[in-house]
N, C-alpha and C. Protein backbone atom coordinates (compact mmCIF):
# COMPACT_ATOMS: atom_id res chain seq x y z
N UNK A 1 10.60 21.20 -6.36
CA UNK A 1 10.65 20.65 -7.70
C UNK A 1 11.98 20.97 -8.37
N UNK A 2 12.46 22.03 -8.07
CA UNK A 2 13.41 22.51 -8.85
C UNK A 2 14.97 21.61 -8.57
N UNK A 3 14.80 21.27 -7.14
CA UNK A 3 15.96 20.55 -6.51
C UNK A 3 16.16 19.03 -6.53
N UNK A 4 14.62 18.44 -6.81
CA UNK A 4 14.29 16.65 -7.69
C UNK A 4 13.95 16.78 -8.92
N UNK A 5 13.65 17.68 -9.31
CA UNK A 5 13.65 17.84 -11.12
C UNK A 5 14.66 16.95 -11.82
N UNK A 6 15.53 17.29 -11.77
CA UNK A 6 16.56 16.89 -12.28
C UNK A 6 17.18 15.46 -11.62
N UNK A 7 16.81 14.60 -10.96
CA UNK A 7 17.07 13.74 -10.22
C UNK A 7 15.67 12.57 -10.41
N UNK A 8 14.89 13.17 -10.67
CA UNK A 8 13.49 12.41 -10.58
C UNK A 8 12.37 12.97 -11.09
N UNK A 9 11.35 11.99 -11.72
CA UNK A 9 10.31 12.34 -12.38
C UNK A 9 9.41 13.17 -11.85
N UNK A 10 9.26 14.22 -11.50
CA UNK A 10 8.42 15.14 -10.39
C UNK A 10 6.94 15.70 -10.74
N UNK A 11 5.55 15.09 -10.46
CA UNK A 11 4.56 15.82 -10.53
C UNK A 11 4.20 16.64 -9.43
N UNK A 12 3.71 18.15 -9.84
CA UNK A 12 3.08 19.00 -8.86
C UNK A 12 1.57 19.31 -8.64
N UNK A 13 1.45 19.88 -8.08
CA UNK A 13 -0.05 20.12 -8.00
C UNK A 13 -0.11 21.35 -6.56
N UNK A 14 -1.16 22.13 -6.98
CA UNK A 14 -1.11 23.13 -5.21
C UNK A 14 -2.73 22.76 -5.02
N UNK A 15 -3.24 21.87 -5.76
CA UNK A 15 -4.73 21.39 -5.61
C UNK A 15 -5.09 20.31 -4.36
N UNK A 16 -5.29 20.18 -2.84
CA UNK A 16 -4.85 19.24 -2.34
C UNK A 16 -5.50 17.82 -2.79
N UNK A 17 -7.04 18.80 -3.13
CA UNK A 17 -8.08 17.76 -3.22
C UNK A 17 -7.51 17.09 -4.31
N UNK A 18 -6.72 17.34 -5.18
CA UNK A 18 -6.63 16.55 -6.55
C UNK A 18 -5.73 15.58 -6.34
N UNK A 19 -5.14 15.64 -5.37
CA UNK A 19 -4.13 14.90 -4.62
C UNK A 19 -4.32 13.24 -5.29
N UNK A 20 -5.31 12.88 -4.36
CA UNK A 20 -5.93 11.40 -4.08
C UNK A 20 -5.87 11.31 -5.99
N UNK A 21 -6.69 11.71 -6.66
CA UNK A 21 -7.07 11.21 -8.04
C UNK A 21 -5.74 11.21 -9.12
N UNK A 22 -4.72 12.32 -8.93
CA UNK A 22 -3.36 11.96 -9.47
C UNK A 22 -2.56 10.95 -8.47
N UNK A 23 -2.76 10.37 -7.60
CA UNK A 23 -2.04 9.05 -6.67
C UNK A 23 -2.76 8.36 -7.51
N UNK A 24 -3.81 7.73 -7.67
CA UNK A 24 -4.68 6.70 -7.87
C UNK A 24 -4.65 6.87 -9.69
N UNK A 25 -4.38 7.41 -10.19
CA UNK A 25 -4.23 7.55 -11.77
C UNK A 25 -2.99 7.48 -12.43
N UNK A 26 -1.73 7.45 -11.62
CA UNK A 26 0.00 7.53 -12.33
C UNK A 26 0.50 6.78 -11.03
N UNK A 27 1.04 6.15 -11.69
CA UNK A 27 2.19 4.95 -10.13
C UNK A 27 2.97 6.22 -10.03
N UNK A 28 3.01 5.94 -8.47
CA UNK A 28 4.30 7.08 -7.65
C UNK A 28 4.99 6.22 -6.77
N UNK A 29 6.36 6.41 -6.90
CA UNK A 29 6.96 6.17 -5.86
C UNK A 29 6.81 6.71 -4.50
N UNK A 30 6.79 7.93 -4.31
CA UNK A 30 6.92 9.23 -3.19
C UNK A 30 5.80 10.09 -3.33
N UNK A 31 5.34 10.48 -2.28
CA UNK A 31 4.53 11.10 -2.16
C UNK A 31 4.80 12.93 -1.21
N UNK A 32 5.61 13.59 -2.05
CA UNK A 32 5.65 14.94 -0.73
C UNK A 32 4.40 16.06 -0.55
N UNK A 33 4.02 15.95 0.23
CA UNK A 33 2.89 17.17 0.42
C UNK A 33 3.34 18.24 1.31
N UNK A 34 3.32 19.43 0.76
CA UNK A 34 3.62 20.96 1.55
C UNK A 34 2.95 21.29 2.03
N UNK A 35 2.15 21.03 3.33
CA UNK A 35 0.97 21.76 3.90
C UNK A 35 0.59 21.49 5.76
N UNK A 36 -0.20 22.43 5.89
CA UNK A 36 -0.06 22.24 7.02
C UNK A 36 -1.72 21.24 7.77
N UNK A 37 -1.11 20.58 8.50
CA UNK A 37 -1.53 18.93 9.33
C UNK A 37 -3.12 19.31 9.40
N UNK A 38 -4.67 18.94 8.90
CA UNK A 38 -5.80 19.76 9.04
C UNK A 38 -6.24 18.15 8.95
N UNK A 39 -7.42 18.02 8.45
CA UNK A 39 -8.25 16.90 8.88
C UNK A 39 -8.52 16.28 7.48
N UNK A 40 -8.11 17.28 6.32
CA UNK A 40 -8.72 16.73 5.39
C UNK A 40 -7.06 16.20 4.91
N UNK A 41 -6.40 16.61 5.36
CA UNK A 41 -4.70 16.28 5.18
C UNK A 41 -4.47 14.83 5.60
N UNK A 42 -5.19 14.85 6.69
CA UNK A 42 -5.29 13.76 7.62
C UNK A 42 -6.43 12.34 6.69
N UNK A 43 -7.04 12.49 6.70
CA UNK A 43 -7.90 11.93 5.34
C UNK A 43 -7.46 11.47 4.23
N UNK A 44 -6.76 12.21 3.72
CA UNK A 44 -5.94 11.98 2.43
C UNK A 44 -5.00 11.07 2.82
N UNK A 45 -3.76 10.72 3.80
CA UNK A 45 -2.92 10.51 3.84
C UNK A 45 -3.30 9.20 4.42
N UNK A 46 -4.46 9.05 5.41
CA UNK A 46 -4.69 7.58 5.70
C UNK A 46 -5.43 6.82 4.89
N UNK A 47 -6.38 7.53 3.53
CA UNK A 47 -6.65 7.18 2.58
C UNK A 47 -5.46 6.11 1.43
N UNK A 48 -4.70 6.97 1.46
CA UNK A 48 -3.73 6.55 0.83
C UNK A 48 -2.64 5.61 1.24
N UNK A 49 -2.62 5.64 2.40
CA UNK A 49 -1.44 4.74 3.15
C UNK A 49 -2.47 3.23 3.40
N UNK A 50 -3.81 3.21 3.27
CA UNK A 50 -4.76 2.28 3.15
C UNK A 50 -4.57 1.67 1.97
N UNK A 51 -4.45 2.18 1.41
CA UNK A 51 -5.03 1.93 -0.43
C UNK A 51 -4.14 0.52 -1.45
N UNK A 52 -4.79 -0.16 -2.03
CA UNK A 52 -4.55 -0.98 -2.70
C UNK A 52 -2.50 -0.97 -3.02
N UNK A 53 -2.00 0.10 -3.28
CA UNK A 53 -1.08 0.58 -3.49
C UNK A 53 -0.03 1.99 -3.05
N UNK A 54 0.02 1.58 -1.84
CA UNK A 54 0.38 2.77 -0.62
C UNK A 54 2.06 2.73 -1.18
N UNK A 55 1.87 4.55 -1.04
CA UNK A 55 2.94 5.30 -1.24
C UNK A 55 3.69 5.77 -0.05
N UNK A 56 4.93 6.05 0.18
CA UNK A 56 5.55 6.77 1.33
C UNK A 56 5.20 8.12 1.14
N UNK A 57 5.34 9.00 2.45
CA UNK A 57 4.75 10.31 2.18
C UNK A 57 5.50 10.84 3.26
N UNK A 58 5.85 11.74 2.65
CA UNK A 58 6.95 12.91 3.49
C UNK A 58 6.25 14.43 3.34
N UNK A 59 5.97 14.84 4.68
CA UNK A 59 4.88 16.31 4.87
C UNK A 59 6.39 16.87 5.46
N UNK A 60 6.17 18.10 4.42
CA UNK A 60 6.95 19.58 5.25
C UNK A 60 5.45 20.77 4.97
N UNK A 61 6.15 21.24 6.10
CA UNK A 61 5.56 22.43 6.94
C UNK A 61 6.03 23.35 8.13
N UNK A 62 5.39 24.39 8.27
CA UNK A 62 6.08 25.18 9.33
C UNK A 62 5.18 25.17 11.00
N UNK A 63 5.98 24.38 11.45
CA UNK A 63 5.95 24.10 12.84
C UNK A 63 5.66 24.80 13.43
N UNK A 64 4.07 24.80 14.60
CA UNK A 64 3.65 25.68 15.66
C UNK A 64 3.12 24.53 16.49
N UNK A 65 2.63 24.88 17.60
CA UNK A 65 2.44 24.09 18.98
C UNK A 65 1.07 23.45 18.17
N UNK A 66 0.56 24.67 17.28
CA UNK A 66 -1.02 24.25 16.98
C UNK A 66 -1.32 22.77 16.69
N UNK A 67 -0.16 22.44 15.84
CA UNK A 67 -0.38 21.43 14.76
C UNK A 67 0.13 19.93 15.58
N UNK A 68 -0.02 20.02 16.89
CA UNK A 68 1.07 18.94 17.94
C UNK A 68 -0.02 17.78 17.97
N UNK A 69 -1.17 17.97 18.13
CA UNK A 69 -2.12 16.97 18.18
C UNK A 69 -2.42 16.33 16.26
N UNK A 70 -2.74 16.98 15.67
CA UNK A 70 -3.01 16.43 14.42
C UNK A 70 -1.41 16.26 13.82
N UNK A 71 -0.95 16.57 13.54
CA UNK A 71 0.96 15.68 13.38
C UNK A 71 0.44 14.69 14.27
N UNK A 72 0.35 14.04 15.67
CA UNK A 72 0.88 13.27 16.26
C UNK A 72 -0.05 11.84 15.63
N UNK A 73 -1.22 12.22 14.72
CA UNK A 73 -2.60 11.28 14.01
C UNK A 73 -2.04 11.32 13.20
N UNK A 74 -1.22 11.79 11.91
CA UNK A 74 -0.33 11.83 10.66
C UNK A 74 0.29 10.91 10.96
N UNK A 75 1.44 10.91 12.08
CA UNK A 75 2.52 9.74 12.24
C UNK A 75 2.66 8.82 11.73
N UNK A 76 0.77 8.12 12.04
CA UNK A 76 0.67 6.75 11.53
C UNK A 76 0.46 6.73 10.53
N UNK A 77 0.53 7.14 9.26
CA UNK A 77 0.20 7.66 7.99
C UNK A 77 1.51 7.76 7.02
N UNK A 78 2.09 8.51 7.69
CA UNK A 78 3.53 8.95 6.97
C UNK A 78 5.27 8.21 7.62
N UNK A 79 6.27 8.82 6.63
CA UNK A 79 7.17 8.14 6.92
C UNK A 79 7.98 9.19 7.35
N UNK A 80 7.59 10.43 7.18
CA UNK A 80 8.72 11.69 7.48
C UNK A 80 8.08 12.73 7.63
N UNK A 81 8.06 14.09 8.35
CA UNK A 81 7.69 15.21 8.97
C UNK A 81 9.08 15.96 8.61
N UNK A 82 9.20 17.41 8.00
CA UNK A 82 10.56 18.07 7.86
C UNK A 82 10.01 19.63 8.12
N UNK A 83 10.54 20.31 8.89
CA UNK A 83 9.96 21.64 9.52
C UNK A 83 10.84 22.11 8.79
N UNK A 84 9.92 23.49 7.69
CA UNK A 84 10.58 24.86 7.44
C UNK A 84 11.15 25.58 8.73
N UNK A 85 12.32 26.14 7.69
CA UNK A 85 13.30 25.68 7.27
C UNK A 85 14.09 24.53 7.57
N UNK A 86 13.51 23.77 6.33
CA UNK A 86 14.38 22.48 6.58
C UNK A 86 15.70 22.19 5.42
N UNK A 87 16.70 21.61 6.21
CA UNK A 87 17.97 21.62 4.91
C UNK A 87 17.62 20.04 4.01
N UNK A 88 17.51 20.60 2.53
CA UNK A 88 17.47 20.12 1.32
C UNK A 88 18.13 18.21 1.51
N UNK A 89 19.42 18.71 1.97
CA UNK A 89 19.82 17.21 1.68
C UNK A 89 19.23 16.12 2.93
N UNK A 90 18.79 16.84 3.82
CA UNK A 90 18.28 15.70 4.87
C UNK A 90 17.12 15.22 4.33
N UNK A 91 16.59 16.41 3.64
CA UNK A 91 14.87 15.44 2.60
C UNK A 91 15.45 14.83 1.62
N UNK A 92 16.54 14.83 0.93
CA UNK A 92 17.08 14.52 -0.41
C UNK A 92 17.66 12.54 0.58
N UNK A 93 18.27 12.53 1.62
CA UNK A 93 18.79 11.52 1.97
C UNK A 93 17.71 10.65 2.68
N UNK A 94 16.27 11.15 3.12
CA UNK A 94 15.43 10.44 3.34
C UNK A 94 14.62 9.95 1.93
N UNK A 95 14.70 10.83 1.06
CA UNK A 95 13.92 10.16 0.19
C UNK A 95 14.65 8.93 -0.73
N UNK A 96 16.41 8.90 -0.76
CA UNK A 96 16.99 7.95 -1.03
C UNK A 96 16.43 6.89 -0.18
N UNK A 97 16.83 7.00 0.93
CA UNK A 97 16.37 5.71 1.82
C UNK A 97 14.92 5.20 1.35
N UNK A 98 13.69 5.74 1.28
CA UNK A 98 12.84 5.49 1.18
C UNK A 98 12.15 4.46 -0.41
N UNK A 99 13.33 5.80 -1.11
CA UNK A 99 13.06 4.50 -2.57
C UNK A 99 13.88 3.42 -2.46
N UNK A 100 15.31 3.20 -2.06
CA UNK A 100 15.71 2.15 -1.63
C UNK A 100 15.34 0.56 -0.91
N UNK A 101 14.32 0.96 -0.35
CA UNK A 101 13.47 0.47 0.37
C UNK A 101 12.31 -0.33 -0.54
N UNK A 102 11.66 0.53 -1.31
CA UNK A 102 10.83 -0.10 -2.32
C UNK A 102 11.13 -0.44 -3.01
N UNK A 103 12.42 -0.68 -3.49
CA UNK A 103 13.50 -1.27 -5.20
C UNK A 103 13.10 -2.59 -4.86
């Protein structure tokens, strides 16, 4: 937040479940979620990439072998995956592209 703050209108939340009901209640361009790849993650994200008004969605998280099968069911869901430690401007230059895209 601190690094799109200033660049873009930024809502947070560490609620996942509340996720879906602030998408579906305020137009978003972008969608970033910090968490790691689980089923209800998985749910949410094909929920939403379904939905009357599908958002792009860029998941960071920290990369283990665990998460190789559920990432590989996300894919189809999302537009970007960025492993902690990940550098700032490669998420900052995907998310240009991405609103670019929807202008």
């Amino acid at each position: 937040m601190m690094f799109f703050g200033d660049r873009y209108l930024v809502t947070t939340s560490t609620n996942i479940e509340a996720i879906e009901q602030i998408a579906n209640s305020v137009a978003f361009d972008l969608l970033i979620l910090d968490a790691e790849p689980d089923k209800s993650l998985a749910e949410l994200c094909k929920k939403i990439n379904k939905s009357e008004n599908p958002v792009p969605i860029i998941l960071t998280y920290v990369y283990t072998s665990k998460f190789r099968d559920m990432e590989s069911n996300l894919k189809n869901y999302i537009e970007a995956i960025f492993y902690k430690p990940f550098e700032l401007n490669e998420v900052s230059q995907k998310i240009d592209k991405l609103l670019v895209q929807l202008a």
